[in-house]
N, C-alpha and C. Protein backbone atom coordinates (compact mmCIF):
# COMPACT_ATOMS: atom_id res chain seq x y z
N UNK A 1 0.85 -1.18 0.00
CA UNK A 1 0.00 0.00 0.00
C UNK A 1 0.90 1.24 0.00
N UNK A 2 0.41 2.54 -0.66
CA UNK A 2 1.31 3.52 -0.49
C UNK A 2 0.66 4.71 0.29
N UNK A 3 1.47 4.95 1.03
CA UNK A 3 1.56 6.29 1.81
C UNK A 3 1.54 7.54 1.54
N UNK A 4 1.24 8.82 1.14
CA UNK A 4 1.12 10.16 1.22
C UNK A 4 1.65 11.06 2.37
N UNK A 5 1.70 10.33 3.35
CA UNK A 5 2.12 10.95 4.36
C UNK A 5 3.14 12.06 4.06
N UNK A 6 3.80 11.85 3.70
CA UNK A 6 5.20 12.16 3.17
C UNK A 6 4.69 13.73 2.21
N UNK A 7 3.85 13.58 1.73
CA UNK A 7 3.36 15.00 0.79
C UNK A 7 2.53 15.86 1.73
N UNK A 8 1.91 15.11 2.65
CA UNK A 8 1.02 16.21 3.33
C UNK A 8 2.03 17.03 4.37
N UNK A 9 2.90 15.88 4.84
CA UNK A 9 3.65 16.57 5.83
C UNK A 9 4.82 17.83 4.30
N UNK A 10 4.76 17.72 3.27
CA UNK A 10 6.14 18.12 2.71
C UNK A 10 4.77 20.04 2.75
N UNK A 11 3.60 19.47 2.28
CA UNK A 11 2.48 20.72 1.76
C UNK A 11 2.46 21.48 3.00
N UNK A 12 2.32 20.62 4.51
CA UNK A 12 2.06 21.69 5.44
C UNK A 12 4.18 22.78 6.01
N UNK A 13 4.89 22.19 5.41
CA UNK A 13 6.19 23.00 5.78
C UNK A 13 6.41 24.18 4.69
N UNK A 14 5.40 23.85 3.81
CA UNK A 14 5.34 24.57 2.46
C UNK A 14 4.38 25.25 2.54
N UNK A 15 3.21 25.21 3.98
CA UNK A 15 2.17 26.16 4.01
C UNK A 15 1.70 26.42 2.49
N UNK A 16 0.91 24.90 2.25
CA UNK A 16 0.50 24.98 1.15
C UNK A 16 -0.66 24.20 1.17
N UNK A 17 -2.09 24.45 0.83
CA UNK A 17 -3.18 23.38 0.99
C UNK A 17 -3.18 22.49 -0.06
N UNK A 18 -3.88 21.75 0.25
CA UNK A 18 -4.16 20.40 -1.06
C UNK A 18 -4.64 21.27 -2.17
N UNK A 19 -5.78 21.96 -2.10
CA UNK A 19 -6.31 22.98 -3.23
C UNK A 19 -5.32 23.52 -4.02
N UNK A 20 -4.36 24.55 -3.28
CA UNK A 20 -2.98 25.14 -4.07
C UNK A 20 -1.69 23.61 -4.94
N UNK A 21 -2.10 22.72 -4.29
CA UNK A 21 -0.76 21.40 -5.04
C UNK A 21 -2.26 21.08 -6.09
N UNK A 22 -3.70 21.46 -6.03
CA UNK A 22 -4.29 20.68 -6.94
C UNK A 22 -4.14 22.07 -8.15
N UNK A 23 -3.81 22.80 -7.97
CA UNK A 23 -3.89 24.24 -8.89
C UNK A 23 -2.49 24.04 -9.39
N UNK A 24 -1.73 24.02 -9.21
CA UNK A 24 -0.33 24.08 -9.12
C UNK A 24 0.15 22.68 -10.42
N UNK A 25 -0.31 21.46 -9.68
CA UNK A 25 -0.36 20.65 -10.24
C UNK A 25 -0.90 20.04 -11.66
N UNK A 26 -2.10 21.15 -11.80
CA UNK A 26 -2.92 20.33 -12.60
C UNK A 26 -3.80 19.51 -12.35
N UNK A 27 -4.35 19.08 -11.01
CA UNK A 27 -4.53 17.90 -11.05
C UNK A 27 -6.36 18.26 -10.18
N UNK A 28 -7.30 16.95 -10.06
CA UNK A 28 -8.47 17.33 -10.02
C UNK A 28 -8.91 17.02 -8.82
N UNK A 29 -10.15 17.72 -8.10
CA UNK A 29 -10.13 17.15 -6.65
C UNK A 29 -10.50 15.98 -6.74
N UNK A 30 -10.85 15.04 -7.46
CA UNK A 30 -11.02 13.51 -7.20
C UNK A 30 -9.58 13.10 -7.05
N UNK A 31 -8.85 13.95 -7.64
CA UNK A 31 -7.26 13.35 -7.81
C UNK A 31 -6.40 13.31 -6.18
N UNK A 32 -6.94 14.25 -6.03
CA UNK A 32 -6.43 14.68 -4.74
C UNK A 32 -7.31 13.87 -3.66
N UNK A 33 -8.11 13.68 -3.81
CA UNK A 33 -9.34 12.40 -2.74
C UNK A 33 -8.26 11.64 -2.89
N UNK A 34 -8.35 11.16 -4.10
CA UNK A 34 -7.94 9.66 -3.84
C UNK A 34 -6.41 9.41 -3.41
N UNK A 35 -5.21 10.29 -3.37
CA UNK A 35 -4.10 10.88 -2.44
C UNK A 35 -4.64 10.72 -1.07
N UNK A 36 -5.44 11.63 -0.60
CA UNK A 36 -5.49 12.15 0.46
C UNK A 36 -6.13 10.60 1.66
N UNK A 37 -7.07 9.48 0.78
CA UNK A 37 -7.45 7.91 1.13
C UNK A 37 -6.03 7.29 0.62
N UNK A 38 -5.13 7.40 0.19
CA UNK A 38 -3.85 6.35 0.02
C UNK A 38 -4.31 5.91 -1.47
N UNK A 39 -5.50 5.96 -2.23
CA UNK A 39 -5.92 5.45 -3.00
C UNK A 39 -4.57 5.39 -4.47
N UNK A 40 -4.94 4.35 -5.55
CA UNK A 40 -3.64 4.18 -6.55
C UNK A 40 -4.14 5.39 -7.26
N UNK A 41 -2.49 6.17 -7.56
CA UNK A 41 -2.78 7.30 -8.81
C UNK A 41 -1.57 6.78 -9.76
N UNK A 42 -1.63 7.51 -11.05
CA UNK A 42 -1.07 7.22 -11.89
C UNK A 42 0.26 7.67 -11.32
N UNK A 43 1.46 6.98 -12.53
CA UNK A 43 2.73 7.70 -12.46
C UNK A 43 2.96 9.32 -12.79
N UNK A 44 2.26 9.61 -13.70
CA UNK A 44 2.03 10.47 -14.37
C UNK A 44 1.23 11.27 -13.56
N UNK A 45 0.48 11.01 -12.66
CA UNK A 45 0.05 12.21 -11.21
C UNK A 45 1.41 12.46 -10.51
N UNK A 46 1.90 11.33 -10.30
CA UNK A 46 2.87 11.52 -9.17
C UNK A 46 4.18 12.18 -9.82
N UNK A 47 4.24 12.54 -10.99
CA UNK A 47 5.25 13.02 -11.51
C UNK A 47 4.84 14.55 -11.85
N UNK A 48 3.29 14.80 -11.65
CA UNK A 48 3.16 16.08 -11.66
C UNK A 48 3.22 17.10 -10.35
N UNK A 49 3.18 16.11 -9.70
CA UNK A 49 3.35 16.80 -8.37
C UNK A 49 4.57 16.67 -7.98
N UNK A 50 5.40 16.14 -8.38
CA UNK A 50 7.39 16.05 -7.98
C UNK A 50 7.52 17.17 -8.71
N UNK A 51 6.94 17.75 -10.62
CA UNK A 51 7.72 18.67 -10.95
C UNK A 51 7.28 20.22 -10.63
N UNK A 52 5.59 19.73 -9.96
CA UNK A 52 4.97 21.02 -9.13
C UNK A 52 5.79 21.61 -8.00
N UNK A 53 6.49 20.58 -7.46
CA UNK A 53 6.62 20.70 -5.91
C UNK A 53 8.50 20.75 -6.14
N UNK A 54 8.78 20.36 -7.18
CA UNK A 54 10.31 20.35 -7.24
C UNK A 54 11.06 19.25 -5.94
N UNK A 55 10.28 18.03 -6.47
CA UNK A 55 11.19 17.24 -5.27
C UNK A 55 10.93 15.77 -6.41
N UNK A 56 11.64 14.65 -5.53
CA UNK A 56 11.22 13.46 -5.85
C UNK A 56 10.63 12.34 -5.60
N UNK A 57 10.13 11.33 -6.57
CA UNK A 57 8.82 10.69 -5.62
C UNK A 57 9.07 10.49 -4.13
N UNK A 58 10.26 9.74 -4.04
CA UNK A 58 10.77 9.76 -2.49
C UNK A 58 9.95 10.33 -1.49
N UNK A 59 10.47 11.71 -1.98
CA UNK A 59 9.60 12.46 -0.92
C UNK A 59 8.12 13.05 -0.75
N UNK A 60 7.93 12.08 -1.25
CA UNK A 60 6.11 12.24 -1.25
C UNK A 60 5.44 11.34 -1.36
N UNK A 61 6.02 9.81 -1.04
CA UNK A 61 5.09 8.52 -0.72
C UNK A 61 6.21 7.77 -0.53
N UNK A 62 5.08 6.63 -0.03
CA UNK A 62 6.36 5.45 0.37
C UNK A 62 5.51 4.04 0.26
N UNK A 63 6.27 2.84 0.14
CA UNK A 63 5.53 1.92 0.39
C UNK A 63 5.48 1.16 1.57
N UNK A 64 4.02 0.82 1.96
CA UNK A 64 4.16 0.19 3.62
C UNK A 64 3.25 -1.07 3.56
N UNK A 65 4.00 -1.64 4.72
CA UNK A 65 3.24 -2.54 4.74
C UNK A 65 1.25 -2.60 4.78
N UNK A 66 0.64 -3.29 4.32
CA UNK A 66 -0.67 -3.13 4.89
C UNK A 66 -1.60 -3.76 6.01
C-alpha cells in the first residue's frame, strides 16, 4: 500500500493546501481524494506533483506494509 504521508507533511512545511498542489499541479479534486485515502494514482500524477513541488517521488510517498 502507499503512503502520502510524506506530501502532506512536505504541503504543510510549504504552508500549502491540497487545493494550491491541486492548482499548481494540474490535477483534479477527485485526484487529490484519492491521495489524500492512500488510493492508486497514476505515475504520471505523481510526476506532476514532484515537478509542481520540485522534489522526488521519495519524498512524497512510500511503500508500507498493509
Amino acid at each position: 500500500m502507499m503512503s502520502y504521508k510524506k506530501l502532506w507533511k512536505l504541503l504543510i512545511d510549504r504552508d500549502m493546501s491540497k487545493k494550491d498542489l491541486a492548482e499548481l499541479a494540474d490535477l483534479s479534486q477527485y485526484t487529490i481524494n484519492k491521495l489524500n485515502n492512500s488510493g492508486t494514482v497514476t505515475t504520471e500524477t505523481l510526476t506532476k506533483i514532484c515537478i509542481a513541488l520540485n522534489c522526488d517521488v521519495g519524498d512524497i510517498c512510500e511503500v508500507v506494509a498493509a
